[in-house]
Protein backbone atom coordinates (compact mmCIF):
# COMPACT_ATOMS: atom_id res chain seq x y z
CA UNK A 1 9.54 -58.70 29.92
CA UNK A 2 9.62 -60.91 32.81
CA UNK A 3 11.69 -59.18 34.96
CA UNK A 4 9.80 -56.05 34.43
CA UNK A 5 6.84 -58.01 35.90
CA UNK A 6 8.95 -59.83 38.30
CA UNK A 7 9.69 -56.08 39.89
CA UNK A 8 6.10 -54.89 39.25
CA UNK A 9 4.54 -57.64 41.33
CA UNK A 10 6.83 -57.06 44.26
CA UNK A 11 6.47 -53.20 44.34
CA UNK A 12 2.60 -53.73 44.38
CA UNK A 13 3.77 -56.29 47.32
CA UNK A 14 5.59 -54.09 49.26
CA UNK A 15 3.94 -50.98 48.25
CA UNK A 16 0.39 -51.44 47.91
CA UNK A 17 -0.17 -54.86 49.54
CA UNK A 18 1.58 -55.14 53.06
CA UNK A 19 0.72 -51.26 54.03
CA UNK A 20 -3.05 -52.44 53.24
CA UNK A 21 -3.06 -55.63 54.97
CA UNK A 22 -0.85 -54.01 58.29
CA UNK A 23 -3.28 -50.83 58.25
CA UNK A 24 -6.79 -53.26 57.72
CA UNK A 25 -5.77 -55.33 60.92
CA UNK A 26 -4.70 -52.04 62.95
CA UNK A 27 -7.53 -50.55 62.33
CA UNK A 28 -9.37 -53.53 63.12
CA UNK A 29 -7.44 -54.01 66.51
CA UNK A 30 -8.08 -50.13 67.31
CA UNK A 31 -12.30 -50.24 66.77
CA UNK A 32 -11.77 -53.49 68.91
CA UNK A 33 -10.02 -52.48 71.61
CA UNK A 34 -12.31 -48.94 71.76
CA UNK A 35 -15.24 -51.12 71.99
CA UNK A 36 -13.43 -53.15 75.13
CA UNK A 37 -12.33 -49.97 76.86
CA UNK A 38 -16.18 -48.65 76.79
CA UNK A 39 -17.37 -52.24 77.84
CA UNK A 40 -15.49 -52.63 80.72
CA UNK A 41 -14.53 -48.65 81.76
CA UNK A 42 -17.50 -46.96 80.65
CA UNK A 43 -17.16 -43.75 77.98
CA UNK A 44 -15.30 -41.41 80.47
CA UNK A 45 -12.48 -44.15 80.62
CA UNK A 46 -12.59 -43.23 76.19
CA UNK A 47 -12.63 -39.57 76.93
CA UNK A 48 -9.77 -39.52 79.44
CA UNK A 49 -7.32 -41.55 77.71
CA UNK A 50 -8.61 -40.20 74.13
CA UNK A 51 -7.49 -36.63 76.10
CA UNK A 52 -4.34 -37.81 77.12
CA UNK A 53 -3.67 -38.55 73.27
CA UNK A 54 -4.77 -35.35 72.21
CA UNK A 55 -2.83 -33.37 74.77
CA UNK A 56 0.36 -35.38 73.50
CA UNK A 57 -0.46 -34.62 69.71
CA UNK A 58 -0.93 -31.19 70.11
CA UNK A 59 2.27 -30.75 72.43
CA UNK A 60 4.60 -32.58 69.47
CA UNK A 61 3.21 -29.22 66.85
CA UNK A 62 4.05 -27.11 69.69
CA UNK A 63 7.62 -28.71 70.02
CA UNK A 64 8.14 -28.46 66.77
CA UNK A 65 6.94 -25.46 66.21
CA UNK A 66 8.94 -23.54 68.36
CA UNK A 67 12.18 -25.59 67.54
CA UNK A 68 11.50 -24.16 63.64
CA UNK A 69 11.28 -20.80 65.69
CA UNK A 70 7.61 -20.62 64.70
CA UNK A 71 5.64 -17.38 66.02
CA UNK A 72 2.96 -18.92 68.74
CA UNK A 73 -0.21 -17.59 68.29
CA UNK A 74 -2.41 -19.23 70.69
CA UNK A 75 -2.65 -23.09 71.88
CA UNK A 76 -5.69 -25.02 73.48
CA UNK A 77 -4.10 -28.74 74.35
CA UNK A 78 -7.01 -29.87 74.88
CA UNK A 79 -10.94 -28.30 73.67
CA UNK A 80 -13.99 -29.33 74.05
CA UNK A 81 -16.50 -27.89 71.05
CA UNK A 82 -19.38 -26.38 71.50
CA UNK A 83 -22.53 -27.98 69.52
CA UNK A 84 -23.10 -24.83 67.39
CA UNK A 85 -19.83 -23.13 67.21
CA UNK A 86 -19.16 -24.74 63.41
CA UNK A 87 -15.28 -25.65 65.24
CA UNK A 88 -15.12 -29.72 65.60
CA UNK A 89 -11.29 -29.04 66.66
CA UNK A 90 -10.06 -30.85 69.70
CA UNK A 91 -6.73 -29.29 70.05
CA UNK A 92 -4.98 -26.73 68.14
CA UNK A 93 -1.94 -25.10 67.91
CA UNK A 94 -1.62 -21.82 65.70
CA UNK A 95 1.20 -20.51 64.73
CA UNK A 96 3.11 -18.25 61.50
CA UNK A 97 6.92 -18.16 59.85
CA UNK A 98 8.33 -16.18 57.46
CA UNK A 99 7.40 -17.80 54.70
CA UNK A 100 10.95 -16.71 53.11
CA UNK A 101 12.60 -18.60 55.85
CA UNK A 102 13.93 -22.25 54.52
């Protein structure tokens, strides 16, 4: 019985622990440093480089969508939403497959 709990202890460890403790302080570090970039920037300075991030997500599902030969439907890299258009996207990339395809 002691080895099962020996194992149990260090799967929560590595499992459930670390990931929490690693993703507490990133997240941490991120609200941090967002609050320094507005301090000493100003908001635009958020916006710009929070659009440079965007732009880069978006391009990676375009990437990969069109090395998985993925029909393109339409792609904004970068949106701005309108305050009653119901869409809070940022960035989108639509696309279809055959859904027989592997």
């Amino acid at each position: 019985m002691t080895k099962f709990l020996q194992i149990f202890l260090d799967a929560s460890l590595y499992l459930l622990l670390i990931p929490l403790l690693f993703g507490s302080a990133l997240s941490l570090v991120s609200h941090r440093n967002k609050s320094l970039v507005v301090i000493y920037f100003g908001f635009s300075a958020q916006v710009i480089g929070g659009g440079v991030g965007i732009i880069i997500h978006e391009l990676s599902h375009l990437i990969v969508a069109l090395l998985f030969r993925h029909q393109i439907k339409g792609v904004a890299l970068l949106r701005i939403p309108r305050p009653n258009d119901g869409d809070t996207s940022l960035g989108y990339v639509q696309h279809a497959w055959q859904t027989t395809s592997l």
